[in-house]
PDB file of N, CA and C in Angstrom:
ATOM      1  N   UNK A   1      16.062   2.658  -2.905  1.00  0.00           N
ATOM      2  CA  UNK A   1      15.282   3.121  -1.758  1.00  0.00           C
ATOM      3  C   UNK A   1      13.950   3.682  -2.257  1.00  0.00           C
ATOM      4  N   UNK A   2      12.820   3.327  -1.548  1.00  0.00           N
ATOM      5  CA  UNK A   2      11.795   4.027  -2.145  1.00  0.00           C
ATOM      6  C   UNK A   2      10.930   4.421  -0.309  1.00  0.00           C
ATOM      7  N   UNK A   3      11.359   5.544   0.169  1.00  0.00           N
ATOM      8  CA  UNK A   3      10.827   6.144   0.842  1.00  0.00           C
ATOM      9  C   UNK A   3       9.350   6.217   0.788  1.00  0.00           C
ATOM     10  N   UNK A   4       8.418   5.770   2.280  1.00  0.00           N
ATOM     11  CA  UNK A   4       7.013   5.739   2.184  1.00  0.00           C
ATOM     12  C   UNK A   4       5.946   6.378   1.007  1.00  0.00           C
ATOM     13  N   UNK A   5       6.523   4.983  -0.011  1.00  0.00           N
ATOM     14  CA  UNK A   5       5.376   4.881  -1.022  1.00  0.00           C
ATOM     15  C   UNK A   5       4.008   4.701  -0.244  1.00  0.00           C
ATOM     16  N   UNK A   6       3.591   4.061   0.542  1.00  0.00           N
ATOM     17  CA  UNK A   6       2.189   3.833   0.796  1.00  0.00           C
ATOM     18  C   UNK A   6       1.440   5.885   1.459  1.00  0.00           C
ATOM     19  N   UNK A   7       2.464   6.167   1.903  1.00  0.00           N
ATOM     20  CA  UNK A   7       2.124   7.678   2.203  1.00  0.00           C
ATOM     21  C   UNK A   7       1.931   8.335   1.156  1.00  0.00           C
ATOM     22  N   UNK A   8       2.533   8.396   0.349  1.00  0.00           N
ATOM     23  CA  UNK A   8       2.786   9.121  -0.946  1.00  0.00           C
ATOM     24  C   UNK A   8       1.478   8.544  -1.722  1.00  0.00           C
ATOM     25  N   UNK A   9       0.788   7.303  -1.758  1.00  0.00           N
ATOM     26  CA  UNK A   9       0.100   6.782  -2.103  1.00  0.00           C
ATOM     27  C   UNK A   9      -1.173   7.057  -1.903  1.00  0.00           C
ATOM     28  N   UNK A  10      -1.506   7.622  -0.938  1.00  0.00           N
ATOM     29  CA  UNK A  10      -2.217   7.931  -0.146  1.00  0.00           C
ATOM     30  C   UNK A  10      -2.783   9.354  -0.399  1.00  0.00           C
ATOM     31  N   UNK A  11      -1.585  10.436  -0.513  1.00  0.00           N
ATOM     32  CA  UNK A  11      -2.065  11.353  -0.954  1.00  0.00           C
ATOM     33  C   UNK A  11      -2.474  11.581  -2.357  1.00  0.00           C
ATOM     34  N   UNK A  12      -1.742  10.945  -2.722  1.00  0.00           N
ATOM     35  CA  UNK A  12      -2.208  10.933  -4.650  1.00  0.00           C
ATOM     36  C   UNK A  12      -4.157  10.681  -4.327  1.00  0.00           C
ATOM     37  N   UNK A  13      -3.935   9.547  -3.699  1.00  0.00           N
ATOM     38  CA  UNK A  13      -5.393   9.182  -4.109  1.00  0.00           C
ATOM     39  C   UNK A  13      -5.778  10.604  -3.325  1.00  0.00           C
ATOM     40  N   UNK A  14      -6.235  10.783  -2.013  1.00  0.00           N
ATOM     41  CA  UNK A  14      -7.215  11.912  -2.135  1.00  0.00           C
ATOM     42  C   UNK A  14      -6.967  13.125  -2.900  1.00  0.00           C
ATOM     43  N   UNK A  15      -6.021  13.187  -3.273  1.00  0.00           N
ATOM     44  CA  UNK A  15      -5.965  14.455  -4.159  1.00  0.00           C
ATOM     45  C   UNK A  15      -6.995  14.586  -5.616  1.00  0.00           C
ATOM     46  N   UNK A  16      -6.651  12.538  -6.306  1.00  0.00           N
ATOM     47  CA  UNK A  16      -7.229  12.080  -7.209  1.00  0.00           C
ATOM     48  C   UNK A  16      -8.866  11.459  -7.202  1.00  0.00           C
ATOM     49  N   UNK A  17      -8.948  11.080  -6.128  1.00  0.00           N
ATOM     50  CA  UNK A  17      -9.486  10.225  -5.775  1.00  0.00           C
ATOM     51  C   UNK A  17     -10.062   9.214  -6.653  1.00  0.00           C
ATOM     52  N   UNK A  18      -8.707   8.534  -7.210  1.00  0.00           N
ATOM     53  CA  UNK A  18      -9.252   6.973  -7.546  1.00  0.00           C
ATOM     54  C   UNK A  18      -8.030   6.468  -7.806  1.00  0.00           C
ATOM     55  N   UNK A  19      -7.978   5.570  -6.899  1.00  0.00           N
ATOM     56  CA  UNK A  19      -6.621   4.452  -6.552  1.00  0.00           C
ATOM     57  C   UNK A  19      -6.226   3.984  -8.018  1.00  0.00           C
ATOM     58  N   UNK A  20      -6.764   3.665  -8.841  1.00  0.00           N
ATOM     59  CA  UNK A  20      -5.694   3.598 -10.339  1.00  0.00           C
ATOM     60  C   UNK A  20      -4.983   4.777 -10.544  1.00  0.00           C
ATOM     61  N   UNK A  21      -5.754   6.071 -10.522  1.00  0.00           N
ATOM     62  CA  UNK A  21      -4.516   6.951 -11.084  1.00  0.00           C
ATOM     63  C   UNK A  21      -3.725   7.424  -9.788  1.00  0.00           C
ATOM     64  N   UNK A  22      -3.901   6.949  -8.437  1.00  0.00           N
ATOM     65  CA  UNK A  22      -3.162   6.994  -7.834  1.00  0.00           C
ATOM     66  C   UNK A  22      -2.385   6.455  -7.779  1.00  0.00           C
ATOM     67  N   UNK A  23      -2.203   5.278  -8.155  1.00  0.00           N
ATOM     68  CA  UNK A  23      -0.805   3.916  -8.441  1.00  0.00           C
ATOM     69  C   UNK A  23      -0.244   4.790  -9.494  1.00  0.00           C
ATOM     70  N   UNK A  24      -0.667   4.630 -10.210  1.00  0.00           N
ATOM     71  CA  UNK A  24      -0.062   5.155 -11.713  1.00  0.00           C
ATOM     72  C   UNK A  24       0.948   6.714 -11.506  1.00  0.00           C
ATOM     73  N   UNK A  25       0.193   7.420 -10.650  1.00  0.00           N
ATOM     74  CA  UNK A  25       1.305   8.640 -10.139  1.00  0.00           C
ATOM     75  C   UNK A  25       2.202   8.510  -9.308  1.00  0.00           C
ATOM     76  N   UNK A  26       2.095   7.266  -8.304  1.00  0.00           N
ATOM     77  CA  UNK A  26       2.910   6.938  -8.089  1.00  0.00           C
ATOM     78  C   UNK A  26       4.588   6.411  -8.324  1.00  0.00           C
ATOM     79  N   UNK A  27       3.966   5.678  -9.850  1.00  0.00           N
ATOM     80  CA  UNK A  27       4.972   4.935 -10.292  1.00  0.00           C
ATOM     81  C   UNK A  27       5.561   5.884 -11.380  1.00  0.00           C
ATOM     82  N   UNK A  28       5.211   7.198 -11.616  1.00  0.00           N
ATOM     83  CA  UNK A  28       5.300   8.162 -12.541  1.00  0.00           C
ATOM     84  C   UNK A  28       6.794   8.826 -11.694  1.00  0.00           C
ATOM     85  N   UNK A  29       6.086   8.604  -9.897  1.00  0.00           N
ATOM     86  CA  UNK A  29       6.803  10.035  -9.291  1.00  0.00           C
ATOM     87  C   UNK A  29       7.911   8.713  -9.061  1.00  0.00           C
ATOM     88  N   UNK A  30       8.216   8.012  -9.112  1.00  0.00           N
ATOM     89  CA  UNK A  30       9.284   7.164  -8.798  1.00  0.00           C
ATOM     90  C   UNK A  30      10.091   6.743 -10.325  1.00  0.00           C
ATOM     91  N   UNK A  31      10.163   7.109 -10.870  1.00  0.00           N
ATOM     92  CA  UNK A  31      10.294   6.884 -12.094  1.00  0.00           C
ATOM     93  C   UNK A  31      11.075   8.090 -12.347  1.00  0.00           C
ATOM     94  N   UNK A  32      10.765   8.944 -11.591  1.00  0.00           N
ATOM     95  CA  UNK A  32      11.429  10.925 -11.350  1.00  0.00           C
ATOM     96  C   UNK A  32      12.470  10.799 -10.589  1.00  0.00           C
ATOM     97  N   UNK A  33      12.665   9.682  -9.426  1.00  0.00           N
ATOM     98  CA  UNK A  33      13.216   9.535  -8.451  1.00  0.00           C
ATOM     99  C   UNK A  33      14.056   8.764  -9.102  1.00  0.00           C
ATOM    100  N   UNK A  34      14.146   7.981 -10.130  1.00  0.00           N
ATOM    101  CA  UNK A  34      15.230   7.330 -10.535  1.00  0.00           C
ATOM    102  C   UNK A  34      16.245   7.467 -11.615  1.00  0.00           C
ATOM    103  N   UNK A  35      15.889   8.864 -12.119  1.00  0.00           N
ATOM    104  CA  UNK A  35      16.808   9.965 -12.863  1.00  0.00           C
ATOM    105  C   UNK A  35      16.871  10.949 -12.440  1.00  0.00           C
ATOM    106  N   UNK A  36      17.112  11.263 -10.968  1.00  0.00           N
ATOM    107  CA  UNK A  36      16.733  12.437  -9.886  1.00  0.00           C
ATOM    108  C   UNK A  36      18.649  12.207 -10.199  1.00  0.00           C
ATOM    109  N   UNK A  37      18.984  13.648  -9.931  1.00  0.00           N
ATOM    110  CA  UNK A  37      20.106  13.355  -8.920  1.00  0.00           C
ATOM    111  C   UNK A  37      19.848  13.451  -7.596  1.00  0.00           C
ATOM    112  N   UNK A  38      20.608  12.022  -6.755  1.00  0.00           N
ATOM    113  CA  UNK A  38      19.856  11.959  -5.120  1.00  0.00           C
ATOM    114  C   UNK A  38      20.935  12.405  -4.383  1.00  0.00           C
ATOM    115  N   UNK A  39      21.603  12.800  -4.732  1.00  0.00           N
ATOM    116  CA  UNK A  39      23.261  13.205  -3.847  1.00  0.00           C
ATOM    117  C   UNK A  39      22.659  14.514  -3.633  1.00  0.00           C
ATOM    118  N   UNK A  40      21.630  15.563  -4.530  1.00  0.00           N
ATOM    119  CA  UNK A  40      21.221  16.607  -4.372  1.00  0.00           C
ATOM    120  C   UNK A  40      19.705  16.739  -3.686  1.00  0.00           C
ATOM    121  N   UNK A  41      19.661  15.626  -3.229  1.00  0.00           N
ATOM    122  CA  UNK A  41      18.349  15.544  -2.440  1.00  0.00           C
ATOM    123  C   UNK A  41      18.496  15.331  -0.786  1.00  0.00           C
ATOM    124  N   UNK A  42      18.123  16.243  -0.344  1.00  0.00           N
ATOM    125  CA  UNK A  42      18.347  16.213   0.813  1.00  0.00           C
ATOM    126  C   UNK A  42      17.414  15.198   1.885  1.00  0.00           C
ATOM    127  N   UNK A  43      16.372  15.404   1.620  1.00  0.00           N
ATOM    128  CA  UNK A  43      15.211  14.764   2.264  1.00  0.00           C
ATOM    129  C   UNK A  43      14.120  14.319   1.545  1.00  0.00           C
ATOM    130  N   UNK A  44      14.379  12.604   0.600  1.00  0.00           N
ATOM    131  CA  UNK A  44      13.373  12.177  -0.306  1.00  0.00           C
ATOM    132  C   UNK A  44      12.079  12.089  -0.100  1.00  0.00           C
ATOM    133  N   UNK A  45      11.623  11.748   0.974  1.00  0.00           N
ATOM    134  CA  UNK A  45      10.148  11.998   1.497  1.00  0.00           C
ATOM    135  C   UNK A  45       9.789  13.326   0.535  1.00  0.00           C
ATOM    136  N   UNK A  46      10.614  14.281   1.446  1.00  0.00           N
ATOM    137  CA  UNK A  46       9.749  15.986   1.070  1.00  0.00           C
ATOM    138  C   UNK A  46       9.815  16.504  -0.364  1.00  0.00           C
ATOM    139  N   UNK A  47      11.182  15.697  -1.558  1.00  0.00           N
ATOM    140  CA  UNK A  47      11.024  15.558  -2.920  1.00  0.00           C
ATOM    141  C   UNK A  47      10.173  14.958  -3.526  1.00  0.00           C
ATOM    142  N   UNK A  48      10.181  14.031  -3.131  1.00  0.00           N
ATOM    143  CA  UNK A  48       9.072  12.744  -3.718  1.00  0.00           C
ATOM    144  C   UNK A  48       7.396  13.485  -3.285  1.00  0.00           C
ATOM    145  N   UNK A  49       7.261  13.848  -1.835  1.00  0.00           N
ATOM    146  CA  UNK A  49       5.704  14.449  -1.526  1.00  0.00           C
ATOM    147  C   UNK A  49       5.461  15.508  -2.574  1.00  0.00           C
ATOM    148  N   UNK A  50       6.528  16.294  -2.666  1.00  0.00           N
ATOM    149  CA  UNK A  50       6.332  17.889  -4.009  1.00  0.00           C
ATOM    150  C   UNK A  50       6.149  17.078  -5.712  1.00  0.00           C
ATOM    151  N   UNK A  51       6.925  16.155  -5.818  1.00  0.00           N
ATOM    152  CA  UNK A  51       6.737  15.228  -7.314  1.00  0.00           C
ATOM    153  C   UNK A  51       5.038  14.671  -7.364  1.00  0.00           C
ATOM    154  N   UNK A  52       4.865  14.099  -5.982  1.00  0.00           N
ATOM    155  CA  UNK A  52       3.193  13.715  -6.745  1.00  0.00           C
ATOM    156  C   UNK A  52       2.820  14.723  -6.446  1.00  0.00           C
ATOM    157  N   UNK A  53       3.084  16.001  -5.572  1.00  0.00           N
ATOM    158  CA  UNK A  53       1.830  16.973  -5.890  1.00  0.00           C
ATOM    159  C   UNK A  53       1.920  17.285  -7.136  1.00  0.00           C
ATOM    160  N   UNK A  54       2.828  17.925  -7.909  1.00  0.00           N
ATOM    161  CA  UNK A  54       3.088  18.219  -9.015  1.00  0.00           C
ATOM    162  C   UNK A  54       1.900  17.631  -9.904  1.00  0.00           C
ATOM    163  N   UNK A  55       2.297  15.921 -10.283  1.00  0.00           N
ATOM    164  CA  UNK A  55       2.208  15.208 -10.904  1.00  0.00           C
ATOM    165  C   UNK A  55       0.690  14.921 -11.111  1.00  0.00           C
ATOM    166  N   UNK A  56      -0.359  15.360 -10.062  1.00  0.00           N
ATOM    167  CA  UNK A  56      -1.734  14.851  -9.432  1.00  0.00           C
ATOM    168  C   UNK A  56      -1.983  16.259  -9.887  1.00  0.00           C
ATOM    169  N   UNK A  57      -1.675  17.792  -9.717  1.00  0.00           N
ATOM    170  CA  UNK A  57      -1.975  18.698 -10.033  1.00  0.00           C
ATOM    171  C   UNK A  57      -1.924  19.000 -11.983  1.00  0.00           C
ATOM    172  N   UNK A  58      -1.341  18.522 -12.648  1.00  0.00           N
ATOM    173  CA  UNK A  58      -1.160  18.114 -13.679  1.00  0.00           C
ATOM    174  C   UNK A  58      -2.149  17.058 -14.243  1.00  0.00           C
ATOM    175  N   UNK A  59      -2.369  16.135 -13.736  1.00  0.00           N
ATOM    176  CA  UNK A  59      -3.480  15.186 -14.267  1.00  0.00           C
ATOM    177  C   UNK A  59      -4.919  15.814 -13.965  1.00  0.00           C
ATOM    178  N   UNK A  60      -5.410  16.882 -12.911  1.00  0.00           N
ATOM    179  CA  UNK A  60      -6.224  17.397 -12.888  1.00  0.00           C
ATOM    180  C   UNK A  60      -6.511  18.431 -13.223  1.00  0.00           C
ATOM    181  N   UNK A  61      -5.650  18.629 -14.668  1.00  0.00           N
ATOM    182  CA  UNK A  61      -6.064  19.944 -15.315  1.00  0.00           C
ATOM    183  C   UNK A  61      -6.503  19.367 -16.631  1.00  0.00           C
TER     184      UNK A  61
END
């Protein structure tokens, strides 16, 4: 399952603003999602939205 990547996509970029390292955090934060435990995830949207903030806040330091 990969819950609205193009949303998630979306925010990376304006956060980043430039659609390569927005793909690229993307596929970073899904990559999180696939050694997640998901039985402990209640609502992947709102995990996955906190992973690229994370992830975008991190590349801009």
């Amino acid at each position: 399952m990969r819950p609205g990547r193009n949303r998630l996509a979306s925010l990376a970029y304006r956060l980043l603003g430039s659609a390569a390292d927005a793909e690229e955090t993307v596929q970073d934060a899904f990559l999180h999602w696939q050694a997640a435990d998901r039985q402990r995830i209640k609502v992947p949207e709102a995990w996955l939205t906190k992973v690229i903030t994370k992830l975008c806040l991190d590349r801009l330091r």
